[in-house]
Protein backbone atom coordinates (compact mmCIF):
# COMPACT_ATOMS: atom_id res chain seq x y z
CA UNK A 1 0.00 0.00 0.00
CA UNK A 2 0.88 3.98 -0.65
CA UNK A 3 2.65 5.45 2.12
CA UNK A 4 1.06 8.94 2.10
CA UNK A 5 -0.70 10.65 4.44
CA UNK A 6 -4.33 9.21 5.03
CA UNK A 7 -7.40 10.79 4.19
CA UNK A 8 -9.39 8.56 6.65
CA UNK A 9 -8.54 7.29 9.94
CA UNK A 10 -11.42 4.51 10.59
CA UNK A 11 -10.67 3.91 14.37
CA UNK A 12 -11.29 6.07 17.13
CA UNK A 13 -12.34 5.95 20.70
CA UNK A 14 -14.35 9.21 22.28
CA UNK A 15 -16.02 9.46 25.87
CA UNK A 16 -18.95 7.44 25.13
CA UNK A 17 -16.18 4.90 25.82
CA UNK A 18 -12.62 5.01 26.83
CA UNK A 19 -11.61 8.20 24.75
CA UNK A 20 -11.77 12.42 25.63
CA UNK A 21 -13.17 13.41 22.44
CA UNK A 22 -16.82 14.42 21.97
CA UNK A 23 -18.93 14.94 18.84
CA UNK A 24 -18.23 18.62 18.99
CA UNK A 25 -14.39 18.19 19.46
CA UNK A 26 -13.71 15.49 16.60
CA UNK A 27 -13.98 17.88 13.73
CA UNK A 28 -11.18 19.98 15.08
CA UNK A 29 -8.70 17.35 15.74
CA UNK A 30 -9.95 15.84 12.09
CA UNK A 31 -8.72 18.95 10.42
CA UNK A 32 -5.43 19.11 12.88
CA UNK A 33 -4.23 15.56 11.27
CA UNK A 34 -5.22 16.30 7.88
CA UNK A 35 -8.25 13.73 7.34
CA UNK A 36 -11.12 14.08 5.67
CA UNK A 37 -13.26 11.32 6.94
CA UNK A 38 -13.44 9.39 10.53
CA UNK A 39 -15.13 6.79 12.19
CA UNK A 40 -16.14 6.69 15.29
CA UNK A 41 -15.57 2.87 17.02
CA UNK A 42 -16.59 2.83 20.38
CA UNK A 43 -16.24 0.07 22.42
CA UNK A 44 -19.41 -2.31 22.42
CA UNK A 45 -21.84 0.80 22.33
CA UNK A 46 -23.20 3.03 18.92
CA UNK A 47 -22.56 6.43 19.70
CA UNK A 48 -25.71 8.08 20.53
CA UNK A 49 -25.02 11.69 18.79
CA UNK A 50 -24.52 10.06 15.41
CA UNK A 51 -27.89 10.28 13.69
CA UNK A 52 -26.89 8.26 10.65
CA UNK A 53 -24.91 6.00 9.31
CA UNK A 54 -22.93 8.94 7.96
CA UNK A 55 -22.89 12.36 8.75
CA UNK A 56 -21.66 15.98 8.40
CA UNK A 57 -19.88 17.22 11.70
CA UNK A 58 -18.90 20.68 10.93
CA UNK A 59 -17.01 19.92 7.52
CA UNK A 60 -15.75 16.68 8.68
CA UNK A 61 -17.44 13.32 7.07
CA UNK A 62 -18.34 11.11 10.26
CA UNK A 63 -19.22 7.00 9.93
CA UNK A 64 -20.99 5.58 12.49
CA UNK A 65 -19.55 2.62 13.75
CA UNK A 66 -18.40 0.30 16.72
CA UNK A 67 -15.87 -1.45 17.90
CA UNK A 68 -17.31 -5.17 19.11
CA UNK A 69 -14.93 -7.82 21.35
CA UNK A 70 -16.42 -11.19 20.37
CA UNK A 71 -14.86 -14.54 21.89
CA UNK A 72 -13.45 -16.77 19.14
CA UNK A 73 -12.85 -19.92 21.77
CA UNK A 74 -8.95 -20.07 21.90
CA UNK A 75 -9.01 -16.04 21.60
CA UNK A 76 -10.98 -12.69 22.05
CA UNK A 77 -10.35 -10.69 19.12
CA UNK A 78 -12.47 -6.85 18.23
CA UNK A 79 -14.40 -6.39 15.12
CA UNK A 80 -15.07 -2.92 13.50
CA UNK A 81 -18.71 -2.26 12.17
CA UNK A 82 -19.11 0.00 9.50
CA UNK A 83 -22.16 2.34 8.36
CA UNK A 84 -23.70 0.83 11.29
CA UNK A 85 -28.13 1.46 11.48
CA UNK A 86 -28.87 -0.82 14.89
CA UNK A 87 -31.08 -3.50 14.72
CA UNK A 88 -33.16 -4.11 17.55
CA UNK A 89 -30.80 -7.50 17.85
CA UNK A 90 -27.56 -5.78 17.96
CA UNK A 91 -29.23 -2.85 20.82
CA UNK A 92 -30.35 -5.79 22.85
CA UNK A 93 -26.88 -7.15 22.84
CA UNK A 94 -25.31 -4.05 23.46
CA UNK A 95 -27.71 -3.00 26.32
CA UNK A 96 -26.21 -6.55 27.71
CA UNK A 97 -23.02 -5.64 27.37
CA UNK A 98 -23.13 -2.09 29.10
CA UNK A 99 -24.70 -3.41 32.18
CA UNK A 100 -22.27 -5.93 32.69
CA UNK A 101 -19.35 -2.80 31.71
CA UNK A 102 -20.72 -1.44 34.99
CA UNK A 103 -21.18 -3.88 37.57
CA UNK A 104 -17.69 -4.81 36.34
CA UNK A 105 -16.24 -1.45 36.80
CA UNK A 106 -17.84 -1.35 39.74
CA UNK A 107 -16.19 -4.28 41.35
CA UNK A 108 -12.82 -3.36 39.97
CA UNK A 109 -13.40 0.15 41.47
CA UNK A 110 -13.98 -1.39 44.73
CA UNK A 111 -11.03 -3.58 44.50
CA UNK A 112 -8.72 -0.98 43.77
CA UNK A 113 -10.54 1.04 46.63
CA UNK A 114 -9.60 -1.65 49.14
CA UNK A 115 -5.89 -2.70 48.20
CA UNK A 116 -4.87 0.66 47.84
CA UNK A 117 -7.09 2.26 50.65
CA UNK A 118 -8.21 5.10 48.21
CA UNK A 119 -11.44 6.98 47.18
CA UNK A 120 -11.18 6.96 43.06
CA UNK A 121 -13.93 9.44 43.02
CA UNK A 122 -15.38 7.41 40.11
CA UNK A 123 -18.96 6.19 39.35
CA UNK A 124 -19.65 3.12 36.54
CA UNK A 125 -21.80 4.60 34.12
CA UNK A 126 -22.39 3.17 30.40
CA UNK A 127 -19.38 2.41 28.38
CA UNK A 128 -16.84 2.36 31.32
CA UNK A 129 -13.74 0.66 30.98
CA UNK A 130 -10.47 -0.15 32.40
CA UNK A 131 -8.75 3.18 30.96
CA UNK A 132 -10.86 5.38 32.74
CA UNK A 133 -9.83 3.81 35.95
CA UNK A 134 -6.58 3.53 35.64
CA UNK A 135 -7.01 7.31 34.50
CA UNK A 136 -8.42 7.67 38.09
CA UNK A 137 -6.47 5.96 39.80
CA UNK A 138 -3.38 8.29 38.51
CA UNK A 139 -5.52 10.93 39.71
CA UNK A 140 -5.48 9.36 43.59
CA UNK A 141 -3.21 9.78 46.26
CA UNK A 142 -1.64 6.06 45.22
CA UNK A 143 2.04 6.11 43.58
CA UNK A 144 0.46 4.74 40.14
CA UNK A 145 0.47 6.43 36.80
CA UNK A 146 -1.88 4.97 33.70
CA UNK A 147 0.58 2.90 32.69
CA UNK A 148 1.62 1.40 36.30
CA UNK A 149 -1.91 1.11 37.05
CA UNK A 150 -2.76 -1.37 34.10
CA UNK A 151 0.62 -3.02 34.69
CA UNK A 152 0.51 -4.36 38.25
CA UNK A 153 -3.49 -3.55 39.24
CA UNK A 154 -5.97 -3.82 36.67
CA UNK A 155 -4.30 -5.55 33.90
CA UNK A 156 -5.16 -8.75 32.75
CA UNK A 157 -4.62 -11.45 35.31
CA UNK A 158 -3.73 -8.62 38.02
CA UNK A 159 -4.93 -8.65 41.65
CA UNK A 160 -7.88 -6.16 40.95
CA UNK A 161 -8.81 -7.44 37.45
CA UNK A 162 -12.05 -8.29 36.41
CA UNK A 163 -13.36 -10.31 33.21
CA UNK A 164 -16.21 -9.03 31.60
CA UNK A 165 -19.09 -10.49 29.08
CA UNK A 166 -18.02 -11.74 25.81
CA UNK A 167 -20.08 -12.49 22.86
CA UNK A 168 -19.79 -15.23 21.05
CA UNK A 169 -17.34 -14.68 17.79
CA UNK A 170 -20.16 -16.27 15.14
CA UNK A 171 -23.27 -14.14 16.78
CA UNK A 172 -21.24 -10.99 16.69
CA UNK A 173 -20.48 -11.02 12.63
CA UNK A 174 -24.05 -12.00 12.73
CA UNK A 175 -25.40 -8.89 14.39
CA UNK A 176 -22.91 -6.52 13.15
CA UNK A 177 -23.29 -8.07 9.33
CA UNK A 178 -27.04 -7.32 9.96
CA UNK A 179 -26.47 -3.71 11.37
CA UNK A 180 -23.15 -2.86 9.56
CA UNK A 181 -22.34 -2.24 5.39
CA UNK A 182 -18.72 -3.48 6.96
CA UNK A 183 -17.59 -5.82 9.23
CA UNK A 184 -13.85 -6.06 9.78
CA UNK A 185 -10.92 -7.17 11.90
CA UNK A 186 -9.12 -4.99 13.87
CA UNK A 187 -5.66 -4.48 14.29
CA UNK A 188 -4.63 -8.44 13.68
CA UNK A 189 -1.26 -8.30 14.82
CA UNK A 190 -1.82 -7.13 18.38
CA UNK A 191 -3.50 -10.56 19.31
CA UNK A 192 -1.14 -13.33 20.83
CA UNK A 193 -1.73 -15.98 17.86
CA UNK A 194 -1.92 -13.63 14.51
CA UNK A 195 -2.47 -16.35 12.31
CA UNK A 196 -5.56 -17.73 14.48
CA UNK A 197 -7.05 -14.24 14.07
CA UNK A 198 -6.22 -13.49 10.18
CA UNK A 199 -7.51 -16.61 9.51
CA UNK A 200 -11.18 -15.45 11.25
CA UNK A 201 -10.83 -12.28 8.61
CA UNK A 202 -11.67 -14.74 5.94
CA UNK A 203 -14.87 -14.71 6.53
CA UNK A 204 -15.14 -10.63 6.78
CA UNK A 205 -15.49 -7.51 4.99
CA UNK A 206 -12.23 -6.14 5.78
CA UNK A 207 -9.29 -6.52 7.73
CA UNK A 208 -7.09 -3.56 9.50
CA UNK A 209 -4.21 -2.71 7.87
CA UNK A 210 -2.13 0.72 8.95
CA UNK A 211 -2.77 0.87 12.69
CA UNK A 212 0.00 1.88 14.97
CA UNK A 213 1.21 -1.67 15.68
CA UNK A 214 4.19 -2.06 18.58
CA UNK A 215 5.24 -5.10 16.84
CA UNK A 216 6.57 -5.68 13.63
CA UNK A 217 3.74 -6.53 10.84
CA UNK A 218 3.62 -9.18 8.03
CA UNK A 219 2.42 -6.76 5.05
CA UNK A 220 2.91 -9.23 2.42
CA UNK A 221 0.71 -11.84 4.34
CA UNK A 222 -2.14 -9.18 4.65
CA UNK A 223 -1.28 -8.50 0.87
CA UNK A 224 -1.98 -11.85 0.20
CA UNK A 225 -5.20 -12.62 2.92
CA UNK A 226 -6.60 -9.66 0.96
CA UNK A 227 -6.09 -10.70 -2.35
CA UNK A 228 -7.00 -14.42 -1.99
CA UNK A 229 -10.86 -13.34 0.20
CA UNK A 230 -11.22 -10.13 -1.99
CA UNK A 231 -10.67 -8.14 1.68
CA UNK A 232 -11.63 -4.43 1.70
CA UNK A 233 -8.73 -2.89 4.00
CA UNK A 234 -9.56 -0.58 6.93
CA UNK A 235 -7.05 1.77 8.82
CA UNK A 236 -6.91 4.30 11.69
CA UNK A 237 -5.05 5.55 15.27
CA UNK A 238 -7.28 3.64 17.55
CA UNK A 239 -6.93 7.22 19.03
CA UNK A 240 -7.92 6.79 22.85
CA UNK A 241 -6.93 10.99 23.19
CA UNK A 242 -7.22 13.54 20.87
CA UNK A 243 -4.47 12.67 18.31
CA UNK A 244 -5.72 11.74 14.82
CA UNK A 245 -3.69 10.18 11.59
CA UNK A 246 -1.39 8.54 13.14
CA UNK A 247 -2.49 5.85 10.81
CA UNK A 248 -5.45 5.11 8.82
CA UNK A 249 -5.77 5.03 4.80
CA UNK A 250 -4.59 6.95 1.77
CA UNK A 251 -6.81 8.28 -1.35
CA UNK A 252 -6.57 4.81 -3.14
CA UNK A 253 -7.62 2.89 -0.46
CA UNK A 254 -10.45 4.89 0.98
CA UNK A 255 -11.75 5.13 -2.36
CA UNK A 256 -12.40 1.25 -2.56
CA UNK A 257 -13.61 1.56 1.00
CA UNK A 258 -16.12 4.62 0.33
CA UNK A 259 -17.23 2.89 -2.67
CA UNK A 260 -18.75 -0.21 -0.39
CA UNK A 261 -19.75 2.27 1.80
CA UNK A 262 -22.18 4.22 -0.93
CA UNK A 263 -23.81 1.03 -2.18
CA UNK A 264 -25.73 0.84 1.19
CA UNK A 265 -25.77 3.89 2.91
CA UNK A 266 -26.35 7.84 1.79
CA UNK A 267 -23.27 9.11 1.78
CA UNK A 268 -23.62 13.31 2.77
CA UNK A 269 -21.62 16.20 0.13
């Protein structure tokens, strides 16, 4: 793929679930990393200020989407949803998976509370996760940054870590190929068994392909998975803050990507 500067950037986080940017500040930090167009990806929830699949956000081209963990047996992987319009299916699920967000950020809050004999001045509300704890708990009186926090308290397999509700891998591409133009894979190459996870893409929309990766990245294999299943290819920062670009897709391969989009969805000028 063209290594120029993307146009889109197809993954980002904003306070309706682990990020800081709202609706209002997106198109600002859009035009501050040169894109054009952006999807929004939650975590598990549709982002209730998006009235449409796509929209107009002061100049900036918005897609609705979501970002969904699903539990493929031998590993949890996240699917992005594309042009998403909910189905009353995919809202019941969600709804599911909110309430248990809470209760579970409510007992790690509690078990954070007690080991480090803190108040995190923090109440579970919808579309909590583990960031904005550990954001709160650098906040508190305890010697913990972010980082620190997720290391060595709430981290997976740490001493205040809870699991939380999974759906199923095969019922979430059902609901989200139901509610979504596109279903992808996210960000392959951060999962512990890569080739497990491509080989779920098969079956897909689309597959991830520039995304910030701390680890070095087969191109030529996602080259060739996209080739041989006829992949669309998505991209973007996974932006938890208010950075944008730092990966996502150029002209060529937004193009293919908008042109999916279109067949399904009005697209705004």
């Amino acid at each position: 793929m063209d290594a120029t500067a993307p146009v889109a950037d197809l993954h980002l986080h904003t306070t309706a679930s682990d990020g800081v940017l709202t609706i209002e500040t997106l198109p600002a930090a859009a035009r501050q990393a040169g894109v054009e167009w952006v999807a929004v990806t939650d975590h598990d929830i549709v982002h209730p200020e998006l009235s449409a699949p796509v929209t107009v956000q002061d100049g900036i081209r918005v897609i609705r989407g979501i970002e969904l963990r699903v539990d493929a047996g031998d590993l949890t992987v996240d699917l992005l949803g594309y042009g998403v319009d909910p189905t009353p299916e995919l809202t019941a699920e969600l709804e599911r998976l909110q309430e248990n967000r809470q209760q579970r950020g409510q007992r790690i809050i509690e078990r954070v509370e007690s080991r480090l004999d803190v108040d995190l001045d923090i109440e579970p509300r919808p579309g909590i996760g583990r960031p904005h704890i550990a954001r709160a708990i650098a906040d508190s009186p305890a010697p913990y940054d972010v980082d620190r926090a997720f290391a060595e308290l709430i981290g997976d397999g740490d001493p205040c870590y809870v699991a939380r509700s999974v759906t199923p891998f095969e019922r979430g591409v059902e609901l989200l190929s139901d509610a979504a133009v596109i279903v992808g894979l996210a960000h392959p190459f951060r999962y512990s068994d890569p080739d497990a996870a491509l080989e779920l893409a098969t079956d897909l929309d689309a597959i991830e392909y520039d995304y910030p990766y701390e680890r070095p990245v087969d191109t030529a294999c996602l080259d060739q998975l996209r080739e041989d299943h006829d992949l669309l290819v998505t991209g973007g920062s996974d932006a938890h803050d208010e950075t944008l670009g730092r990966a996502g897709l150029d002209q060529s391969a937004f193009d293919r990507f908008r042109r999916r989009l279109e067949q399904s969805v009005s697209v705004p000028e």
